[in-house]
N, C-alpha and C. Protein backbone atom coordinates (compact mmCIF):
# COMPACT_ATOMS: atom_id res chain seq x y z
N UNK A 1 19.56 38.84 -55.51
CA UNK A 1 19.93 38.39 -54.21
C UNK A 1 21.42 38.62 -53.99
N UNK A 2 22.02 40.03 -53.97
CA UNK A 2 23.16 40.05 -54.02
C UNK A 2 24.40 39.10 -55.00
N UNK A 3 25.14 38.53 -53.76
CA UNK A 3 26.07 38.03 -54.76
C UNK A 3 25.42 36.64 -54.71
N UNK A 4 24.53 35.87 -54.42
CA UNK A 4 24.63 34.52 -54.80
C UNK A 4 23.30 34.16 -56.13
N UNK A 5 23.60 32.93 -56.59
CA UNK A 5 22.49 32.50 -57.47
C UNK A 5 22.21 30.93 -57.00
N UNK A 6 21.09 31.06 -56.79
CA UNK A 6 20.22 29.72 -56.16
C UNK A 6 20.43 28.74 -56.34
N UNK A 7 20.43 28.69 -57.68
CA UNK A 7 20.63 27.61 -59.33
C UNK A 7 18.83 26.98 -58.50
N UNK A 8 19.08 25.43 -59.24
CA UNK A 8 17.72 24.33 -59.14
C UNK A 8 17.35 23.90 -57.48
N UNK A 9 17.79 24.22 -56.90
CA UNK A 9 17.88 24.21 -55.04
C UNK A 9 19.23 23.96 -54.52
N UNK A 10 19.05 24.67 -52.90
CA UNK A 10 19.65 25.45 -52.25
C UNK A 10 21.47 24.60 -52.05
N UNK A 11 20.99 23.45 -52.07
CA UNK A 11 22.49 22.98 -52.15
C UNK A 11 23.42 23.20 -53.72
N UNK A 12 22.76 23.79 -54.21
CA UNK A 12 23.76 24.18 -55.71
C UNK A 12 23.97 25.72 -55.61
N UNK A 13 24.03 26.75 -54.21
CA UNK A 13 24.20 27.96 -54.42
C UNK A 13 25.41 27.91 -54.80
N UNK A 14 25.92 28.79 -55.17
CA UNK A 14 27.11 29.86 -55.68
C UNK A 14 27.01 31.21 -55.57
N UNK A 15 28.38 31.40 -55.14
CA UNK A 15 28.41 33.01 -55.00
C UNK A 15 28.43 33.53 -56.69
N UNK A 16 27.95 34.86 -57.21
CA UNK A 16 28.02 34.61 -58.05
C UNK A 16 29.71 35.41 -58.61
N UNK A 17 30.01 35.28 -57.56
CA UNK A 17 31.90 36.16 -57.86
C UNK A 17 32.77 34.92 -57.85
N UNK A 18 32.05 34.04 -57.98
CA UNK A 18 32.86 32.49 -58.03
C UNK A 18 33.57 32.47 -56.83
N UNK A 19 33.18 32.51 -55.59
CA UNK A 19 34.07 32.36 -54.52
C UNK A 19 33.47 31.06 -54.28
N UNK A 20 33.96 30.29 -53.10
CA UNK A 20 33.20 29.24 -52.64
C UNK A 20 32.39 29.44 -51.77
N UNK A 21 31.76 28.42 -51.77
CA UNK A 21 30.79 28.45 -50.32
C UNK A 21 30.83 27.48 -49.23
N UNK A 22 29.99 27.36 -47.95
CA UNK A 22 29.93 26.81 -47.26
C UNK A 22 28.77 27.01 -46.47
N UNK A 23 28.20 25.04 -46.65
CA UNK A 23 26.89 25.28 -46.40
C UNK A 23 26.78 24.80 -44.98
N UNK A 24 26.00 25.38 -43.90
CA UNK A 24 26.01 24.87 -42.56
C UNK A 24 24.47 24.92 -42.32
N UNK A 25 24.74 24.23 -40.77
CA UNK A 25 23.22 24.30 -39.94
C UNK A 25 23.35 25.02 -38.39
N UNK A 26 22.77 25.97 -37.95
CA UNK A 26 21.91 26.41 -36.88
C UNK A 26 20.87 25.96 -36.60
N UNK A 27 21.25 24.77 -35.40
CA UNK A 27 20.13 23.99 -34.82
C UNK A 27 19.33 23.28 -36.39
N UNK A 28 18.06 23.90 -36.88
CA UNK A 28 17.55 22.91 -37.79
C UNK A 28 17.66 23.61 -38.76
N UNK A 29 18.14 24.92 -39.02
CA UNK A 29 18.04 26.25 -39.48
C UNK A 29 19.30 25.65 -40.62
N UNK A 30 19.19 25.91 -41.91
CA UNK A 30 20.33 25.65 -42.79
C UNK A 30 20.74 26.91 -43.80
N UNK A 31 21.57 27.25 -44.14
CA UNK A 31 22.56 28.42 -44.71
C UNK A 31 23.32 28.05 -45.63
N UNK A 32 23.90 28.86 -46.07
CA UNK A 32 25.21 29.11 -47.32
C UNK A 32 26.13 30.20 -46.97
N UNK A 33 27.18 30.24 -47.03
CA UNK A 33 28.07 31.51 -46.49
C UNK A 33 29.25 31.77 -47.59
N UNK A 34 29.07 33.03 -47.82
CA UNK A 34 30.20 32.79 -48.90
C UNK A 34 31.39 34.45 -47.72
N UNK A 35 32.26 33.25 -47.33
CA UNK A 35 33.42 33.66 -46.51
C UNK A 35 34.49 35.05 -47.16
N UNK A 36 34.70 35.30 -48.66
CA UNK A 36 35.05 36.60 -49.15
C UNK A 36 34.30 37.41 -49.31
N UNK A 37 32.71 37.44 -49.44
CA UNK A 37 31.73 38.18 -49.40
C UNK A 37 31.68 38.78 -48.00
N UNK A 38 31.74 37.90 -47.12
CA UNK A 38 31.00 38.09 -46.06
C UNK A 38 29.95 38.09 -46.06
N UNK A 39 29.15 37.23 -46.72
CA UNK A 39 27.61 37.37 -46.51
C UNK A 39 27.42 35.73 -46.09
N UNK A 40 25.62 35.62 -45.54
CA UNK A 40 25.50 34.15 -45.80
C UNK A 40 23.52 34.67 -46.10
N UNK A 41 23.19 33.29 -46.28
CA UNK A 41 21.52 33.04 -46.98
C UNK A 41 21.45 32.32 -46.22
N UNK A 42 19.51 32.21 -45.66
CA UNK A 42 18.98 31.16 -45.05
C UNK A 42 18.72 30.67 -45.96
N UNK A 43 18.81 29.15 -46.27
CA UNK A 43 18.23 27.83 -47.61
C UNK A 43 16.76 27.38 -46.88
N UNK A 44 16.39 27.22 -45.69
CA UNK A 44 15.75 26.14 -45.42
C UNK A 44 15.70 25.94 -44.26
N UNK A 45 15.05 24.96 -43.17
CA UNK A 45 15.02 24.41 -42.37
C UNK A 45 13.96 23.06 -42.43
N UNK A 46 15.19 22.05 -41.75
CA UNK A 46 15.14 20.98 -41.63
C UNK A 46 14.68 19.96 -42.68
N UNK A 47 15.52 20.53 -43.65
CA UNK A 47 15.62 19.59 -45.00
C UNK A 47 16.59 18.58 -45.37
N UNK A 48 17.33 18.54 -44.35
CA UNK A 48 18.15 17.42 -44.31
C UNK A 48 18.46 17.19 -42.85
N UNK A 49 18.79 15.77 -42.77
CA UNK A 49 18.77 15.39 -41.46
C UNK A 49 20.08 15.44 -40.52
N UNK A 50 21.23 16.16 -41.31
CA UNK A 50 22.57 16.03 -40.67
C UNK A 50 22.41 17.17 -39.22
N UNK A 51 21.40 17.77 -39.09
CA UNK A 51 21.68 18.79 -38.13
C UNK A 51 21.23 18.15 -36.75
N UNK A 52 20.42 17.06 -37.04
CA UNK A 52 20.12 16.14 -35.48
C UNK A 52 21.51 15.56 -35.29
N UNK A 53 22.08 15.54 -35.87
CA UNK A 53 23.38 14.77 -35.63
C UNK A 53 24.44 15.57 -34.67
N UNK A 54 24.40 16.63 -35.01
CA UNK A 54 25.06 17.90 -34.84
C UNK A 54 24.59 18.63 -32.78
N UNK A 55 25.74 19.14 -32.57
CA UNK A 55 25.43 19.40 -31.30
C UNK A 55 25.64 20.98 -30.98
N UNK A 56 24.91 21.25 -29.84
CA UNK A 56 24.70 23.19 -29.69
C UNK A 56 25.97 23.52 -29.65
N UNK A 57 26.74 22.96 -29.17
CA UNK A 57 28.52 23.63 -29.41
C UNK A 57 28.65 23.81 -30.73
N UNK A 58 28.06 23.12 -31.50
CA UNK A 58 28.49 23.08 -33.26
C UNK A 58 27.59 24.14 -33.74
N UNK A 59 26.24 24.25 -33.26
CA UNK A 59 25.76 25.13 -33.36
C UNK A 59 26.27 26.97 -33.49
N UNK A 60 26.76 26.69 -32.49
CA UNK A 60 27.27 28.12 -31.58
C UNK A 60 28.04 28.40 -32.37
N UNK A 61 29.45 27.59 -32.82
CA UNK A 61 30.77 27.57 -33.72
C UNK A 61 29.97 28.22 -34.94
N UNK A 62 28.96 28.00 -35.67
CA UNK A 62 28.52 27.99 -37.03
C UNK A 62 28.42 29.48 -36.41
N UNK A 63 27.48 29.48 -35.52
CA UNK A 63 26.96 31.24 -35.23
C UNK A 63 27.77 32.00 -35.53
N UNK A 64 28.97 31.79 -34.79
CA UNK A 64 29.96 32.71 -34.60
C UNK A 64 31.16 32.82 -35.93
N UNK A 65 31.31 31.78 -36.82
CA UNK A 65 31.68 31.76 -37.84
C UNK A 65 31.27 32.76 -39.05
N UNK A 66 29.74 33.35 -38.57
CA UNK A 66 29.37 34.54 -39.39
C UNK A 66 28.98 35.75 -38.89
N UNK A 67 29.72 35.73 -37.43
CA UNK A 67 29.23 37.27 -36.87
C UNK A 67 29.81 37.98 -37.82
N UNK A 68 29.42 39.38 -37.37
CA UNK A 68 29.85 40.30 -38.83
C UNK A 68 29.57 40.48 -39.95
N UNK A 69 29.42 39.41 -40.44
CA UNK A 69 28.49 38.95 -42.05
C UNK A 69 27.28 39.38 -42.31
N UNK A 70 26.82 39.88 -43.14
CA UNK A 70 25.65 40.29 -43.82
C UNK A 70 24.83 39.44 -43.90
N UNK A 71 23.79 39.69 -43.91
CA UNK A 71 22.72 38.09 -43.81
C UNK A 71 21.53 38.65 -44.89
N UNK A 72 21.65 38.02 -45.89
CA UNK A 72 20.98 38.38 -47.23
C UNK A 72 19.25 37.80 -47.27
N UNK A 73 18.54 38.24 -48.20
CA UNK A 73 17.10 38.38 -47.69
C UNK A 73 17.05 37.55 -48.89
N UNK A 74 16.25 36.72 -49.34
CA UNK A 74 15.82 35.88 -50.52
C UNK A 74 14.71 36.95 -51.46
């Protein structure tokens, strides 16, 4: 899967170039982005509940936080 490794589930990814990550939500839709890669992974949807919390402006921000980025296939 390119540069990341899964590990035991999706909130323990890592890039595996040791960069950091950052995990977000699209609407119910949840990700990992590793920002020197430029890539990000879909983890999931609606496995945690912080994304009802969350509003389509925040949404949009996340979107656009990875235009450009590679979007990696599991």
């Amino acid at each position: 899967m390119a540069n990341f490794d899964l590990g035991e589930c999706f909130c323990e990814v890592k890039c595996k170039h040791g960069h950091e990550t950052r995990l977000f939500n699209i609407g119910r839709a949840h990700f990992v982005a590793c920002d020197r890669c430029r890539t990000y992974l879909w983890v999931g949807s609606n496995l945690m509940s912080g994304w009802r919390r969350e509003s389509e402006g925040v949404w949009r921000r996340n979107a656009r936080s990875v235009r450009g980025y590679r979007m990696l296939e599991c």
